[in-house]
Structures are given as C-alpha cells and as structure tokens.
PDB file of N, CA and C in Angstrom:
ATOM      1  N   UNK A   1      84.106  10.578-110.361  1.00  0.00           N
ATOM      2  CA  UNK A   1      82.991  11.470-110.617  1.00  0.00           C
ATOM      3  C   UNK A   1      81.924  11.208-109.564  1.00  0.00           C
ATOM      4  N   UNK A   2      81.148  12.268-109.205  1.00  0.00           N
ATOM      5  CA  UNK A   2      80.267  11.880-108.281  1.00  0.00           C
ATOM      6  C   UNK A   2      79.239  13.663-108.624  1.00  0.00           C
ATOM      7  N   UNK A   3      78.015  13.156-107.880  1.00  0.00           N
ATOM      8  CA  UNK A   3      77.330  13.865-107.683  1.00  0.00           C
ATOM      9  C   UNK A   3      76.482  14.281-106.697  1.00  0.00           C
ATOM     10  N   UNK A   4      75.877  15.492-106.365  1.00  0.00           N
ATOM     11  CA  UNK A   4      74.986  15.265-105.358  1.00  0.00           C
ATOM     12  C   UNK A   4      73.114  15.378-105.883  1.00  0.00           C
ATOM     13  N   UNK A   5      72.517  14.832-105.456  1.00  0.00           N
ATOM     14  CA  UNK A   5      70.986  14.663-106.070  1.00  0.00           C
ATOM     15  C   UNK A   5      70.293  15.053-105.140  1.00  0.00           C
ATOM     16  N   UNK A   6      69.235  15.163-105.630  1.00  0.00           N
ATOM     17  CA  UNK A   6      68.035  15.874-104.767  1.00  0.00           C
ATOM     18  C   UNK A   6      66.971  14.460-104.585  1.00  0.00           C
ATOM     19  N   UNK A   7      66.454  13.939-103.618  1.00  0.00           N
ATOM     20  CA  UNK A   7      65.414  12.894-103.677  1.00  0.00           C
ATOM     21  C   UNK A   7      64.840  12.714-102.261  1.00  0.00           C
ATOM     22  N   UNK A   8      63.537  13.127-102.093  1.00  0.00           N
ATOM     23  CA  UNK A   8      62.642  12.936-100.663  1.00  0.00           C
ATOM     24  C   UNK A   8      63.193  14.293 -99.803  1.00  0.00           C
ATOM     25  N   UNK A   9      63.465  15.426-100.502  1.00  0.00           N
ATOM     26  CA  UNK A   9      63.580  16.036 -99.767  1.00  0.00           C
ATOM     27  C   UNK A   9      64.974  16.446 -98.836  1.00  0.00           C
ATOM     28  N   UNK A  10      65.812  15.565 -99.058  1.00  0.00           N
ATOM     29  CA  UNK A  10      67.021  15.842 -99.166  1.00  0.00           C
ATOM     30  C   UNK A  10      68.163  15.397 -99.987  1.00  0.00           C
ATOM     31  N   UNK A  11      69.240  16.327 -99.822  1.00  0.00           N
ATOM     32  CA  UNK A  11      70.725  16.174-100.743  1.00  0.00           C
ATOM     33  C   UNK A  11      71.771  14.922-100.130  1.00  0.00           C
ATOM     34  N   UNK A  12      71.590  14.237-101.539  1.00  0.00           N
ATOM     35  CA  UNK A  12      72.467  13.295-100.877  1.00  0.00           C
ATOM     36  C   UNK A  12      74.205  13.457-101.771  1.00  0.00           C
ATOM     37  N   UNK A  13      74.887  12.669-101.176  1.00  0.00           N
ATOM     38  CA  UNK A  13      76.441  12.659-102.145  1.00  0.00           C
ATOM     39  C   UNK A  13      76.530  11.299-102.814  1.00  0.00           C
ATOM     40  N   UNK A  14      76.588  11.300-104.166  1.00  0.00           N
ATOM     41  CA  UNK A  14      76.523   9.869-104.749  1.00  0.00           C
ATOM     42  C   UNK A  14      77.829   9.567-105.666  1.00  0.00           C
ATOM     43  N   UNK A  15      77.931   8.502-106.087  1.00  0.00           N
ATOM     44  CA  UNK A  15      78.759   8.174-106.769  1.00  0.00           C
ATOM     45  C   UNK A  15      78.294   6.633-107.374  1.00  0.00           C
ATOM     46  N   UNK A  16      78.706   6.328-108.279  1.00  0.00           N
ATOM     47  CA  UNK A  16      78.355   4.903-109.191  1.00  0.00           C
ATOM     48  C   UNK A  16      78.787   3.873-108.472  1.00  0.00           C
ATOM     49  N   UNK A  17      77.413   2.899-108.575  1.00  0.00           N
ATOM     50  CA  UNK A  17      77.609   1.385-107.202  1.00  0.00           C
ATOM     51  C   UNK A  17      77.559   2.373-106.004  1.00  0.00           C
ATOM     52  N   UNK A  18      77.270   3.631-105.315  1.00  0.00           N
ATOM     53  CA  UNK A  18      77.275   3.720-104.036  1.00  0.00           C
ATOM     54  C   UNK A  18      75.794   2.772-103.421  1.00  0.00           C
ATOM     55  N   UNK A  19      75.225   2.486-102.531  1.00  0.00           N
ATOM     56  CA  UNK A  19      74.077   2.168-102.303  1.00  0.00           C
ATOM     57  C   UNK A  19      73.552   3.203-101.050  1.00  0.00           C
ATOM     58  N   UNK A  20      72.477   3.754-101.307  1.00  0.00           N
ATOM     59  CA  UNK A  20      71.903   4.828-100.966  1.00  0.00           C
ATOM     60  C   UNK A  20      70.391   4.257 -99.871  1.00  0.00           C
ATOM     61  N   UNK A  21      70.486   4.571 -98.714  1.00  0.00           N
ATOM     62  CA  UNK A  21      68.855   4.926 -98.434  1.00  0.00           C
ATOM     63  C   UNK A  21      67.691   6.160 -98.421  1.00  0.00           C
ATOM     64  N   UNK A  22      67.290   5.824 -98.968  1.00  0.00           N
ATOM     65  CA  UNK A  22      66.361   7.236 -99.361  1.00  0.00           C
ATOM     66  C   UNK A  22      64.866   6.766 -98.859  1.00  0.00           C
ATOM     67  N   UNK A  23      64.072   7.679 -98.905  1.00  0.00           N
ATOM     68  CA  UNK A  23      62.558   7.674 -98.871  1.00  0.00           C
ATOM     69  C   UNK A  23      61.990   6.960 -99.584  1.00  0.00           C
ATOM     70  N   UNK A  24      60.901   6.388 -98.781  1.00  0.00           N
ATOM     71  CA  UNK A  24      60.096   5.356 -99.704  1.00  0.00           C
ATOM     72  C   UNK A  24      59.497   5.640-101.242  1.00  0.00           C
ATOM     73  N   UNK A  25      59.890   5.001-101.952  1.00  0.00           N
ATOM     74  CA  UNK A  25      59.608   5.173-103.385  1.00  0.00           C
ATOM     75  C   UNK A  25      58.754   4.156-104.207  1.00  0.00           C
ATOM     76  N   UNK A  26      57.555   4.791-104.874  1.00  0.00           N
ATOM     77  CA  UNK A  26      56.777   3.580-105.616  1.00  0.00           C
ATOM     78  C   UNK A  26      57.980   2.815-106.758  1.00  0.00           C
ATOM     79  N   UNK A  27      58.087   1.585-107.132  1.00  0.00           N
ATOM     80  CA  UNK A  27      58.148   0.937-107.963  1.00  0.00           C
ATOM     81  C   UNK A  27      58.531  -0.500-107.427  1.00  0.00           C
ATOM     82  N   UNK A  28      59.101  -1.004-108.476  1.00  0.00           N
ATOM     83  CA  UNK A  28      58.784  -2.638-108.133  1.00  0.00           C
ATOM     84  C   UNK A  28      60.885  -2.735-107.885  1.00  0.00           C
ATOM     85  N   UNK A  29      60.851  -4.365-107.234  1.00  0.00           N
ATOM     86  CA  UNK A  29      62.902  -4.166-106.868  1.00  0.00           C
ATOM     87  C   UNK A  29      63.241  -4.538-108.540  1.00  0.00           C
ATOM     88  N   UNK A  30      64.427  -3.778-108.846  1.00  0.00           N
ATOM     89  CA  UNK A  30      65.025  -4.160-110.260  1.00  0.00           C
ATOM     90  C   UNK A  30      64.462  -3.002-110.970  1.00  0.00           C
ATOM     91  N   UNK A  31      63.346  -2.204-110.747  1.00  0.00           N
ATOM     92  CA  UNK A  31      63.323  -1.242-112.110  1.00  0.00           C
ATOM     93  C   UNK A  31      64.179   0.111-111.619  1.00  0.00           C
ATOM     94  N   UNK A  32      64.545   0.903-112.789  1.00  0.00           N
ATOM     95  CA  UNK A  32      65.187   1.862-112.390  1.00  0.00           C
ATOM     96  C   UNK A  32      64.448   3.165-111.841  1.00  0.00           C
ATOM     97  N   UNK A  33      65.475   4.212-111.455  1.00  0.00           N
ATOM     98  CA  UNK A  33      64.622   5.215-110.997  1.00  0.00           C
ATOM     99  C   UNK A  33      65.633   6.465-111.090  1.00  0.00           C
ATOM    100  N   UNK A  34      65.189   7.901-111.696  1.00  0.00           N
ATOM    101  CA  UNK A  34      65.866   8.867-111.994  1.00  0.00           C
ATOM    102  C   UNK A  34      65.658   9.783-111.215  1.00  0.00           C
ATOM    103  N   UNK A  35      67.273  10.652-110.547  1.00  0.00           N
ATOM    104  CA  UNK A  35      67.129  11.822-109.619  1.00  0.00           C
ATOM    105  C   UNK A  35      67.638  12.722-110.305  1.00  0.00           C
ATOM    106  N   UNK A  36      67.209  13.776-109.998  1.00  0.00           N
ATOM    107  CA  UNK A  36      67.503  15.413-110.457  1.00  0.00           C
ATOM    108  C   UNK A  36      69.009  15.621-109.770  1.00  0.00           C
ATOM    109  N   UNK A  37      69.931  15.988-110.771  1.00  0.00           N
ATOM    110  CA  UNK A  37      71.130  16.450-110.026  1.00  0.00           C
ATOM    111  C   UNK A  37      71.462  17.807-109.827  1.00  0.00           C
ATOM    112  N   UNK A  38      71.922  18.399-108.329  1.00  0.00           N
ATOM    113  CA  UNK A  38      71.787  19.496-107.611  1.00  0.00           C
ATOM    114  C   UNK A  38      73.352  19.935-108.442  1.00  0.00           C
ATOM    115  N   UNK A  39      74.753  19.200-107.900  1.00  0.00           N
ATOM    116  CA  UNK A  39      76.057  19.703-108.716  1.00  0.00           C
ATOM    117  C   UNK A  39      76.331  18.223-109.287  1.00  0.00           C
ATOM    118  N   UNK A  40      77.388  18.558-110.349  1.00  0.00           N
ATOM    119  CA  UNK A  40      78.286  17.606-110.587  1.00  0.00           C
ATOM    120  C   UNK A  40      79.579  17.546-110.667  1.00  0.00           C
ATOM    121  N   UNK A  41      80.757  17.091-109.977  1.00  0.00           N
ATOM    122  CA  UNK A  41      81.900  17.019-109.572  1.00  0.00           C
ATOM    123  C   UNK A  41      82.298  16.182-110.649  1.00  0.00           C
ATOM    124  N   UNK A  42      83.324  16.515-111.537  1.00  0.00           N
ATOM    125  CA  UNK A  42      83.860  15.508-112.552  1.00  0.00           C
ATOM    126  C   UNK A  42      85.497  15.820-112.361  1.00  0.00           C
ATOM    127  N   UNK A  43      86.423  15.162-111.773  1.00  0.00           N
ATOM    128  CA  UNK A  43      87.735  15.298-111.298  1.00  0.00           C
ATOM    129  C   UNK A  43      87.989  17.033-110.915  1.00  0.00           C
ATOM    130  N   UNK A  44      88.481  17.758-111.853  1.00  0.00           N
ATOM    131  CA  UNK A  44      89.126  19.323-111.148  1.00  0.00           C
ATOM    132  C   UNK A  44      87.689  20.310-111.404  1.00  0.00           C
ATOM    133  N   UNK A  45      86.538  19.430-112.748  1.00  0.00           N
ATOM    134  CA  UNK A  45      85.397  20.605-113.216  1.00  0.00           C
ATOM    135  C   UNK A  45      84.359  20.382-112.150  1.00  0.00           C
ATOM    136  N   UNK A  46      84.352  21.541-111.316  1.00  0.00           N
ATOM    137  CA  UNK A  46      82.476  21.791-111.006  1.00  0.00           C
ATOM    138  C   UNK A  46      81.343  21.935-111.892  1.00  0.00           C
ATOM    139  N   UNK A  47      80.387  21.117-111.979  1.00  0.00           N
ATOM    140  CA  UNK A  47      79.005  21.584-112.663  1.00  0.00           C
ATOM    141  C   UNK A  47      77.779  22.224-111.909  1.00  0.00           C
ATOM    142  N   UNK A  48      77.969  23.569-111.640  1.00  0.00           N
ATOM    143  CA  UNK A  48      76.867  23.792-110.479  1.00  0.00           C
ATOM    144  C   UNK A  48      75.669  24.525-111.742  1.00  0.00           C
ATOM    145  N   UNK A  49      75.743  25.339-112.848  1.00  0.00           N
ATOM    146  CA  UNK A  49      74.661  26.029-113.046  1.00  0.00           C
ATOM    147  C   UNK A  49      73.725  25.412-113.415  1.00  0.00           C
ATOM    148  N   UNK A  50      72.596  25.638-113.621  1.00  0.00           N
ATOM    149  CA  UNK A  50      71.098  25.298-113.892  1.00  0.00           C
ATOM    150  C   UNK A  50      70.779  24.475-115.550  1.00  0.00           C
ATOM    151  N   UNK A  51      71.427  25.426-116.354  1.00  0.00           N
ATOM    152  CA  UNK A  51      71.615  24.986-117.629  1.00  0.00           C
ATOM    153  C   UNK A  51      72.266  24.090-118.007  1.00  0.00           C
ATOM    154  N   UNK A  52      72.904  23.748-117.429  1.00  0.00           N
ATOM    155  CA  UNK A  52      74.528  22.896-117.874  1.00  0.00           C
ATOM    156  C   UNK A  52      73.613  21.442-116.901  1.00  0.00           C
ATOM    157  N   UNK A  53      73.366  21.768-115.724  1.00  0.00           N
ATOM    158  CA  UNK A  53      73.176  20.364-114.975  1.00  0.00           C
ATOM    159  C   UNK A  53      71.575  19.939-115.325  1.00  0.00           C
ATOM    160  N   UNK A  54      71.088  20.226-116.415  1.00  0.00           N
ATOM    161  CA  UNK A  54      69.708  20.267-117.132  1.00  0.00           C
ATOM    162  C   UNK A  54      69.987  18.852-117.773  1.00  0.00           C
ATOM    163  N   UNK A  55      71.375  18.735-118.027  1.00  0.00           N
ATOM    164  CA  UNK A  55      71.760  17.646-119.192  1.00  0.00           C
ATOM    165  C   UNK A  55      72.095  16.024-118.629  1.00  0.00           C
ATOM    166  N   UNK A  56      71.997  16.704-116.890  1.00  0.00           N
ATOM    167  CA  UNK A  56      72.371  15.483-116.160  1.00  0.00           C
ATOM    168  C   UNK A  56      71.982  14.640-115.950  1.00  0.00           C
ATOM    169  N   UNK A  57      71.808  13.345-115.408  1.00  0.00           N
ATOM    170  CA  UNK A  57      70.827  12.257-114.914  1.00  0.00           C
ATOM    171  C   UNK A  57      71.938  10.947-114.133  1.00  0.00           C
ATOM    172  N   UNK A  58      71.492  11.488-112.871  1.00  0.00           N
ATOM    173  CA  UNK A  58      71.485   9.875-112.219  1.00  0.00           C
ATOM    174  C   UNK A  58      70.590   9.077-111.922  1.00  0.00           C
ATOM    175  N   UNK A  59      71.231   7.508-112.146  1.00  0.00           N
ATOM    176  CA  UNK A  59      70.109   6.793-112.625  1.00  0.00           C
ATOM    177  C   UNK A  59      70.528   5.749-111.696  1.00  0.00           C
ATOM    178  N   UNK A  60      69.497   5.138-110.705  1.00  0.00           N
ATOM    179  CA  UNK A  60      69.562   4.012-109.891  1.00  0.00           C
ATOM    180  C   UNK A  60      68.763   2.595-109.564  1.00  0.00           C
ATOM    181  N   UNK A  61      68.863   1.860-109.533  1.00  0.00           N
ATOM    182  CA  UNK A  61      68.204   0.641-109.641  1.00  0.00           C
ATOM    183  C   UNK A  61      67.631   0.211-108.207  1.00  0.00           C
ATOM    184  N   UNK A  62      66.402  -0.107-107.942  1.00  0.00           N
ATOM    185  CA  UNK A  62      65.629   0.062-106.941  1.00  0.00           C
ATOM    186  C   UNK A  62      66.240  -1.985-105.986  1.00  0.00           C
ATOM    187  N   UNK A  63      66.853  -1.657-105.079  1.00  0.00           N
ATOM    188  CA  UNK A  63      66.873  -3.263-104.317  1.00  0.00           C
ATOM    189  C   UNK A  63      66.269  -3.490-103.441  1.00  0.00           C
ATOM    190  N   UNK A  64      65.583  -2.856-103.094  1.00  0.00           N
ATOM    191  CA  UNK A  64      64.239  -3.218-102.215  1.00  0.00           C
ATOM    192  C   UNK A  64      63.564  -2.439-100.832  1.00  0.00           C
ATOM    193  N   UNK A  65      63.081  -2.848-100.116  1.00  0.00           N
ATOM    194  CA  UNK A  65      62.705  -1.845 -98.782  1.00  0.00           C
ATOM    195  C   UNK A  65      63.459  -2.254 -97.457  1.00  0.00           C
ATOM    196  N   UNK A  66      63.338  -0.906 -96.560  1.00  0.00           N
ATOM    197  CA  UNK A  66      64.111  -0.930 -95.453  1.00  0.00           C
ATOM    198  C   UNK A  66      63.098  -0.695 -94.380  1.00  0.00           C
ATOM    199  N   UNK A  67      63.417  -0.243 -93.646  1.00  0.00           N
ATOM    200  CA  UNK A  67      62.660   0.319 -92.249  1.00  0.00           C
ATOM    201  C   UNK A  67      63.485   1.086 -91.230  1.00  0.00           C
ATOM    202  N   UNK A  68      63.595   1.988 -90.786  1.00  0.00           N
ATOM    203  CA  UNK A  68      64.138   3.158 -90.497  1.00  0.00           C
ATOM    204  C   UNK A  68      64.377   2.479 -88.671  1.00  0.00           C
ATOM    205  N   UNK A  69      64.808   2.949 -87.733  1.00  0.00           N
ATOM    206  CA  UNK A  69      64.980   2.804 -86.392  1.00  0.00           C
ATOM    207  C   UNK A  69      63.385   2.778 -85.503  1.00  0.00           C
ATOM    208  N   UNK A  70      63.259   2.356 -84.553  1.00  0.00           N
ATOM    209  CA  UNK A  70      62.006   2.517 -84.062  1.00  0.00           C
ATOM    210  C   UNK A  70      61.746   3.787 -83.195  1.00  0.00           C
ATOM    211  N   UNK A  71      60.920   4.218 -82.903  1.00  0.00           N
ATOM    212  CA  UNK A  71      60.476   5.713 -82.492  1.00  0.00           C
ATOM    213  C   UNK A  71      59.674   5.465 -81.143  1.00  0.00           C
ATOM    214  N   UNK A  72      60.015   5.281 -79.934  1.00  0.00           N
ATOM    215  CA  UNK A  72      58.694   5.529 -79.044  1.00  0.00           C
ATOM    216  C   UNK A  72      58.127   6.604 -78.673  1.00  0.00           C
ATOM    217  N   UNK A  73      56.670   6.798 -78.076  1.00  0.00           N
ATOM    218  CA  UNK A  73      56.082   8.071 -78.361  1.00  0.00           C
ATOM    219  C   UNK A  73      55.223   7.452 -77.072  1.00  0.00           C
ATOM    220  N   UNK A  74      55.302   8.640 -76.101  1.00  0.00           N
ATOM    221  CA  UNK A  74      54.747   8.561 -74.684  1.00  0.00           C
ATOM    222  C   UNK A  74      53.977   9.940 -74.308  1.00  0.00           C
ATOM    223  N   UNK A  75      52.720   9.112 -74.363  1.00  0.00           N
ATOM    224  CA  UNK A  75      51.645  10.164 -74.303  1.00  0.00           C
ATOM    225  C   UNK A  75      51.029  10.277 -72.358  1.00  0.00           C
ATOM    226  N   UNK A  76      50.956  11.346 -71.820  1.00  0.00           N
ATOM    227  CA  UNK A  76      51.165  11.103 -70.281  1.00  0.00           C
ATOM    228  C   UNK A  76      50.397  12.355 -69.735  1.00  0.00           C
ATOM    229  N   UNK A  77      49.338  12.310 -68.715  1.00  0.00           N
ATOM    230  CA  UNK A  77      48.462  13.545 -68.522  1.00  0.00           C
ATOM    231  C   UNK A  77      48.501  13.305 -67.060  1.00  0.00           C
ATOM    232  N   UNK A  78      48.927  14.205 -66.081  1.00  0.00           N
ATOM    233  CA  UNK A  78      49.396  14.198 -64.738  1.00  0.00           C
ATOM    234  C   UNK A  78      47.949  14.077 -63.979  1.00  0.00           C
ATOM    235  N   UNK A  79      48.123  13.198 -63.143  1.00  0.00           N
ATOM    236  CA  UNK A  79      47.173  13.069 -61.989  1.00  0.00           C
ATOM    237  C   UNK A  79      46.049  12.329 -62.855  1.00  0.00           C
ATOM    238  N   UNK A  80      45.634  11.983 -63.972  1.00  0.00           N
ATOM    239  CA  UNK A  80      44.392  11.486 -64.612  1.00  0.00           C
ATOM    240  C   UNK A  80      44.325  10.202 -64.807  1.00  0.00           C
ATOM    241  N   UNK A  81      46.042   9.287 -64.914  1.00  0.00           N
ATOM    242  CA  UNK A  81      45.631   8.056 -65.046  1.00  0.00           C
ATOM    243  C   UNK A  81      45.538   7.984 -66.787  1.00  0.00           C
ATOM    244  N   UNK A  82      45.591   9.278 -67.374  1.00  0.00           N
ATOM    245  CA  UNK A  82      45.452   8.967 -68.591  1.00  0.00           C
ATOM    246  C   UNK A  82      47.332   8.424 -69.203  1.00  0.00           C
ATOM    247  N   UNK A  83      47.664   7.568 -69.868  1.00  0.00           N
ATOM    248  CA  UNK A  83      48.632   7.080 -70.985  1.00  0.00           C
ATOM    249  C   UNK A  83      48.752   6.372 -72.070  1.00  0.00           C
ATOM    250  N   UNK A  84      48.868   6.754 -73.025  1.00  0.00           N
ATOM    251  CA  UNK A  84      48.999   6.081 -74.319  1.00  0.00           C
ATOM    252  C   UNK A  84      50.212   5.712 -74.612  1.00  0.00           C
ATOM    253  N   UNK A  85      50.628   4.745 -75.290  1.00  0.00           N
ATOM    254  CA  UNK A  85      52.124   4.423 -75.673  1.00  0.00           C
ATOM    255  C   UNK A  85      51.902   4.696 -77.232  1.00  0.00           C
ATOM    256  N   UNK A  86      52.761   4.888 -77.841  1.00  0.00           N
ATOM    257  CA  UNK A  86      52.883   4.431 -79.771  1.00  0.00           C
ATOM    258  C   UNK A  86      54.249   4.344 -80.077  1.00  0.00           C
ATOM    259  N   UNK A  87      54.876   3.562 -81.206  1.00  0.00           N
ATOM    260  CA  UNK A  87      55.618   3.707 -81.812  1.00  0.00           C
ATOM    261  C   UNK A  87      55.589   4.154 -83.378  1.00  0.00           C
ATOM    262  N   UNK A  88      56.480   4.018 -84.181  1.00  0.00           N
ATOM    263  CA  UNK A  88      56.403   4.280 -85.527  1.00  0.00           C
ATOM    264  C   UNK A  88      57.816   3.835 -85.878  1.00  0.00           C
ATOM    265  N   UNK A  89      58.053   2.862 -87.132  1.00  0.00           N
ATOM    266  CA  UNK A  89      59.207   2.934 -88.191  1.00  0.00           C
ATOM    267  C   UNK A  89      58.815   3.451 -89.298  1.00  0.00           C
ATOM    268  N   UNK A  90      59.964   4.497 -89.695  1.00  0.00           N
ATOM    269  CA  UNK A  90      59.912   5.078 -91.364  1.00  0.00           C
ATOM    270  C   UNK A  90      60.221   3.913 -92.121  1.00  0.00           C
ATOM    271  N   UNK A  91      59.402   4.012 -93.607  1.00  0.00           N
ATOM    272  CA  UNK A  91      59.199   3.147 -94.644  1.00  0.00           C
ATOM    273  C   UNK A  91      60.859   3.805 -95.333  1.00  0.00           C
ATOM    274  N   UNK A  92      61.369   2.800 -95.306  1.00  0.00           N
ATOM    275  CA  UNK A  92      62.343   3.683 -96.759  1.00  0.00           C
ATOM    276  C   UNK A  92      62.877   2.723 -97.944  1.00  0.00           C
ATOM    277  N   UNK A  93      63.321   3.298 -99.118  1.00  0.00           N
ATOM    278  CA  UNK A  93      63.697   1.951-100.003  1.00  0.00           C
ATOM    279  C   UNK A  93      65.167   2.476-100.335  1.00  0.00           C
ATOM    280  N   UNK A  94      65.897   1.074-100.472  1.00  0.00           N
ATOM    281  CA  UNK A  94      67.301   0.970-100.902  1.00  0.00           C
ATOM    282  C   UNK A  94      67.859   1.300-102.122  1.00  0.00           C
ATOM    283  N   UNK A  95      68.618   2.198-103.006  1.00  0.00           N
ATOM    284  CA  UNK A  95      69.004   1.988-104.197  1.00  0.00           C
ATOM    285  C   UNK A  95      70.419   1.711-104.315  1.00  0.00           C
ATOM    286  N   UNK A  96      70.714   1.128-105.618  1.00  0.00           N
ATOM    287  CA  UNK A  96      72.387   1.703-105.867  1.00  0.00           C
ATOM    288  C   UNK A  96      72.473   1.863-107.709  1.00  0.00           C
ATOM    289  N   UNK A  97      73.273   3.269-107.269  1.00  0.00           N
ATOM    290  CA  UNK A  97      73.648   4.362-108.285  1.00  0.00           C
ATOM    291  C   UNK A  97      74.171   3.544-109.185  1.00  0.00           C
ATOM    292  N   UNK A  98      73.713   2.950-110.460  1.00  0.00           N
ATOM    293  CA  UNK A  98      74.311   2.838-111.879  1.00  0.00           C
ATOM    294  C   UNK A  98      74.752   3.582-113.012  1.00  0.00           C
ATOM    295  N   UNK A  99      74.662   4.798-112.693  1.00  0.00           N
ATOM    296  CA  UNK A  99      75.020   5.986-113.563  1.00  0.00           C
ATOM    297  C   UNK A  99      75.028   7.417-113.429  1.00  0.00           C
ATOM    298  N   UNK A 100      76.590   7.875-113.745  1.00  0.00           N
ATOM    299  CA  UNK A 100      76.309   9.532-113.642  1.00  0.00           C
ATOM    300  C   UNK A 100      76.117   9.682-115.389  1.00  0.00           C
ATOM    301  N   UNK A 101      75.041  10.315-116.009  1.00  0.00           N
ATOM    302  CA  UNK A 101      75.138  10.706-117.634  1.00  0.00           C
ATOM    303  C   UNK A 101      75.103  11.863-117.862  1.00  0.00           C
ATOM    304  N   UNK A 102      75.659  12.431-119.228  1.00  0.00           N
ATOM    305  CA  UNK A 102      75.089  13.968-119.348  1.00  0.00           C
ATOM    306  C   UNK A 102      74.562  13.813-120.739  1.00  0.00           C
ATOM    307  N   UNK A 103      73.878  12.945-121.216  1.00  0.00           N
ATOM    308  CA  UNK A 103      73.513  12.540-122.399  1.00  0.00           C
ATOM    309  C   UNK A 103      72.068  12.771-122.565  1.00  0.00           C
ATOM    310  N   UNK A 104      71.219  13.304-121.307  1.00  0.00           N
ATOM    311  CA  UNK A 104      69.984  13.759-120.945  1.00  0.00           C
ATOM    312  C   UNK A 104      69.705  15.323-122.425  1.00  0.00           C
ATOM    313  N   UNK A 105      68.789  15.941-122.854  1.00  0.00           N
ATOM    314  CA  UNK A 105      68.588  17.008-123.461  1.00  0.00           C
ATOM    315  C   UNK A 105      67.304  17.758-122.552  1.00  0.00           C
TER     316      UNK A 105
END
C-alpha cells in the first residue's frame, strides 16, 4: 500500500517506514505529524475521489533537521567594481511514514 501526500507544496510517493525529506516543519524530533492524502493505492484498488480519501491519514514521526545543498549567488555590475557574493541552504526536516489509515471520519 502506498500513497501519495501533499506537504510544503509538493506531492510526494510514500509508503510505511519510507523516510521522506520535506520542508521545514514546526515541532519537536519524536512527535508525530499528519499529511493530507492526494490518492491511495491499496494493491489492484485506486482511491482517487475527494470523499472516499477524506477518510485517509498518513501519519509520520518527525527525526529531525536537514539542510538542503548550498546555493551560490553572484551579484556583479560591469565596469563599477561593484560585487557581492551570498549563499543560502534550505532548512528542511526528516520524517518516516508510520502509517497509511482510513480510520480518519
């Protein structure tokens, strides 16, 4: 069984114990955290409609933070002598999937 969820803005493909990086998320490592499910794949049944996947819930347990690749950023104005350098890493936090349910109302 697996599913796909909606979280930070994009669709991911999950399945139970997968471990996921997603967008930075408030909470503390060890508490859980619930995503909205987009379909649900259960061996030959699709669950795509609205009503039916109302009942869904995946549920994942937060293991802590990451940091995304580094970014350089080169700021450069011809003939002036003017340059700035910057970088940036994205914040992101780690989960892994403990549950597909449909026991949600």
């Amino acid at each position: 069984m697996y599913a796909i969820v909606r979280c930070g803005g994009h669709q991911e493909k999950v399945a139970v114990d997968d471990v996921l990086t997603v967008e930075k998320l408030s909470g503390e490592i060890g508490s859980t955290v619930t995503f909205p499910a987009v379909l649900v794949v259960d061996g030959d049944q699709v669950i795509s409609e609205p009503d039916k996947l109302a009942k869904y819930q995946v549920t994942a347990e937060i293991l802590g933070a990451a940091k995304g690749p580094k970014i350089n950023i080169m700021h450069y104005r011809n003939k002036t002598g003017y340059k700035r350098r910057m970088g940036h890493r994205q914040p992101y936090t780690q989960v892994r999937v403990t549950g597909i349910e449909a026991g949600r109302k």
